[in-house]
N, C-alpha and C. Protein backbone atom coordinates (compact mmCIF):
# COMPACT_ATOMS: atom_id res chain seq x y z
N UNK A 1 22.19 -10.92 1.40
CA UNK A 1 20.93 -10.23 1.15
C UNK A 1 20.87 -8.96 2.00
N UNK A 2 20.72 -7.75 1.03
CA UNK A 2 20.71 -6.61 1.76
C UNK A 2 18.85 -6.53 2.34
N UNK A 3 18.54 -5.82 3.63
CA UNK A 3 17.08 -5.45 3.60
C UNK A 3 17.75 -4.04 3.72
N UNK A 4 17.14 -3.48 2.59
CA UNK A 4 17.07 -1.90 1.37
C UNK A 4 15.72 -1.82 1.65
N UNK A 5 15.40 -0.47 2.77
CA UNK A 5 13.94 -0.05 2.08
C UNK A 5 13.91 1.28 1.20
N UNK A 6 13.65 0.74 0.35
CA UNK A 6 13.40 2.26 -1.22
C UNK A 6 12.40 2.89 -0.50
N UNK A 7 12.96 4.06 -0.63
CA UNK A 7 11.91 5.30 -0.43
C UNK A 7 11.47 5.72 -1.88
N UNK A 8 9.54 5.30 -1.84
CA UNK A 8 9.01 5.73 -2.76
C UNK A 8 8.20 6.57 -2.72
N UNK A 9 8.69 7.80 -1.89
CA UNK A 9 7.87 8.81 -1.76
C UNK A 9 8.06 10.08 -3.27
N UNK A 10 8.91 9.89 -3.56
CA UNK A 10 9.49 10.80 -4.75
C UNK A 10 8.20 10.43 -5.90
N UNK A 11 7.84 8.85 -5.96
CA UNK A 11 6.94 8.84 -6.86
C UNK A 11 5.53 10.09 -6.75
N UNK A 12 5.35 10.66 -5.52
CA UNK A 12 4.40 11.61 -5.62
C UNK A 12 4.46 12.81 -6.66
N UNK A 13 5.51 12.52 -6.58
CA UNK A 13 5.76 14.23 -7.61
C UNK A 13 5.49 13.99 -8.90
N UNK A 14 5.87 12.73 -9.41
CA UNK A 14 5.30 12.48 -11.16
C UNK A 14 4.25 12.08 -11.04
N UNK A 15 3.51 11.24 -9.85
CA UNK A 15 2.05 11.63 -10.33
C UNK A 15 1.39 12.23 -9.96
N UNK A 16 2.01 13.35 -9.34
CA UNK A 16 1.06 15.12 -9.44
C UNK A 16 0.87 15.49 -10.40
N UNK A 17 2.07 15.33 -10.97
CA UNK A 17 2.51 15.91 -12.63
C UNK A 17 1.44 15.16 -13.60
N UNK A 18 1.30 13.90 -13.63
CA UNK A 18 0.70 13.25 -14.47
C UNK A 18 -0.90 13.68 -14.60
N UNK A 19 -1.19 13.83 -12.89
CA UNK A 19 -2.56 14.15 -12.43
C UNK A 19 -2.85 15.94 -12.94
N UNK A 20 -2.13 16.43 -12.80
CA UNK A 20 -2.04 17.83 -13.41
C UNK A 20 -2.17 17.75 -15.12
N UNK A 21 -1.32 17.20 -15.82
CA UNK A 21 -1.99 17.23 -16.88
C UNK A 21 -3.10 16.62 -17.51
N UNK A 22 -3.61 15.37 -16.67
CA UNK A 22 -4.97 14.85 -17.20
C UNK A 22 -5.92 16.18 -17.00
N UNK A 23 -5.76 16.76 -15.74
CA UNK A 23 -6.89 17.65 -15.64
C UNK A 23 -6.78 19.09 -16.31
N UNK A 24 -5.44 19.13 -17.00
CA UNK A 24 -5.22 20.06 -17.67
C UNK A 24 -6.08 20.06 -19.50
N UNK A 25 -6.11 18.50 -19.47
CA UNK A 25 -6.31 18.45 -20.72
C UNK A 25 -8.14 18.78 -20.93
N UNK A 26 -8.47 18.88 -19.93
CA UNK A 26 -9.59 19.09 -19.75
C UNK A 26 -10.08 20.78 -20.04
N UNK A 27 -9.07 21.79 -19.49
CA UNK A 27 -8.97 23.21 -19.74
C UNK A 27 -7.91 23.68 -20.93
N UNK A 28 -7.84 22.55 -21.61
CA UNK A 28 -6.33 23.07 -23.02
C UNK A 28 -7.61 24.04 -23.78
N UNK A 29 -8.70 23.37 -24.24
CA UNK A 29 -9.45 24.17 -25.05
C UNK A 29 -9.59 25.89 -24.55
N UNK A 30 -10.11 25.84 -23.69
CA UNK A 30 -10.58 27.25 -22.70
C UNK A 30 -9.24 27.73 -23.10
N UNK A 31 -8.22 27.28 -22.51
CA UNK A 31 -6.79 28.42 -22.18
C UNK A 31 -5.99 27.73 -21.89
N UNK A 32 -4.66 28.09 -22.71
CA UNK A 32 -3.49 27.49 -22.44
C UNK A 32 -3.10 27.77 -21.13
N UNK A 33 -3.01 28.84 -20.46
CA UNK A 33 -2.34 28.99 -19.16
C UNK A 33 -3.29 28.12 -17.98
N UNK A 34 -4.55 27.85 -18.31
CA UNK A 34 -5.07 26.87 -17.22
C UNK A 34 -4.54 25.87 -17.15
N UNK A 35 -4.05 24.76 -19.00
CA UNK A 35 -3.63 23.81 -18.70
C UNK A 35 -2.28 23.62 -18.03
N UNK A 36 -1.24 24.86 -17.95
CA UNK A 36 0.31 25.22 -17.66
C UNK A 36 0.15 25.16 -16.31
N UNK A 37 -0.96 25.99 -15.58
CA UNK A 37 -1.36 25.71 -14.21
C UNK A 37 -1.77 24.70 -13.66
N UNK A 38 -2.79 24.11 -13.98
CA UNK A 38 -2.80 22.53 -13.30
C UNK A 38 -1.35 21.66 -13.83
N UNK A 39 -0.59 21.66 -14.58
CA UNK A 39 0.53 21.19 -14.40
C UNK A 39 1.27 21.60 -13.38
N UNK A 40 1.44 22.83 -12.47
CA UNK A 40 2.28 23.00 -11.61
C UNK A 40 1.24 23.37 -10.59
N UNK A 41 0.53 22.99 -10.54
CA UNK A 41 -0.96 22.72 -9.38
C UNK A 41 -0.50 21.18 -9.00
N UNK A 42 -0.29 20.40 -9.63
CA UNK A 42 -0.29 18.94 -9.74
C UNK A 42 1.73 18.34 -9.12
N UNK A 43 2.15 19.32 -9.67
CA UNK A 43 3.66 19.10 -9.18
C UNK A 43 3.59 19.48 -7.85
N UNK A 44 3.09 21.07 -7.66
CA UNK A 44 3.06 21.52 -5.96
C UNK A 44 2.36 20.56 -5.17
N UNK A 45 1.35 19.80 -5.35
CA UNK A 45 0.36 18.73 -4.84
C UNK A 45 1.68 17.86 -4.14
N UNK A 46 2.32 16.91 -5.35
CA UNK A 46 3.17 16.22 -5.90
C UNK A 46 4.78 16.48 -4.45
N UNK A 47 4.86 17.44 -4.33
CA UNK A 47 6.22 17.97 -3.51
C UNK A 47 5.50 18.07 -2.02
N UNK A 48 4.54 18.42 -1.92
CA UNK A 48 3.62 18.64 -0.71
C UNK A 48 3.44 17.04 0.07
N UNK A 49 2.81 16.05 -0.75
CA UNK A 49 2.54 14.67 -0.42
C UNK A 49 4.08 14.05 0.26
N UNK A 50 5.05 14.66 -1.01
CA UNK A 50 6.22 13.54 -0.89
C UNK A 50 7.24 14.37 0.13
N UNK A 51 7.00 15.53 0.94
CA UNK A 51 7.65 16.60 1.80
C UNK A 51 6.73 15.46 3.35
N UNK A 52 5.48 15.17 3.13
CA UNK A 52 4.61 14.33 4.63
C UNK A 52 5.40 13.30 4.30
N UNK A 53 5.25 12.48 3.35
CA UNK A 53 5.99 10.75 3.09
C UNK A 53 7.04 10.59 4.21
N UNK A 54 8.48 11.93 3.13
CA UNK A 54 9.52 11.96 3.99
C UNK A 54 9.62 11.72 5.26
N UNK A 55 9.08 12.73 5.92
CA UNK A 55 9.43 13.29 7.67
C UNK A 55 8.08 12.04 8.78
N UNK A 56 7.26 11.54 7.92
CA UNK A 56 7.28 10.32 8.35
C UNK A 56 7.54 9.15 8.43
N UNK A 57 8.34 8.72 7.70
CA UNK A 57 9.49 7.59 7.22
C UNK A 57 10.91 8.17 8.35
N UNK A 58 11.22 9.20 8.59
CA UNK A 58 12.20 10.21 9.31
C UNK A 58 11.88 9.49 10.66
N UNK A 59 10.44 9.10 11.26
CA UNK A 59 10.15 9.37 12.35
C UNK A 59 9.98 8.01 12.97
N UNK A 60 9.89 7.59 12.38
CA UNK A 60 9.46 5.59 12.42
C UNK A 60 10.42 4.80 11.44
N UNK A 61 12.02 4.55 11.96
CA UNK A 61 12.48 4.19 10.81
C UNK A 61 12.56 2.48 10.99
């Protein structure tokens, strides 16, 4: 029996993404480029969360 701890910090980034387009779907009517933006509003979120995850998992292993 291996003890493997999975780092599931990567999951932040698809649900930035996911979270970006719910709230996108909210501005599709208004303008396409709002909804294109909260998609990469929601990824940058997404890389930001899982960039803290990392370097504290780094620090306390």
């Amino acid at each position: 029996m291996t003890d493997k701890k999975e780092d599931k910090s990567t999951w932040a980034i698809g649900g930035g993404v996911l979270l970006g387009i719910g709230v996108g779907f909210f501005f599709l009517q208004a303008s396409a480029l709002a909804f294109v933006g909260s998609i990469l509003a929601g990824l940058g979120i997404g890389l930001v969360i899982t960039a803290i995850i990392s370097s504290r998992s780094n620090i306390n292993p």
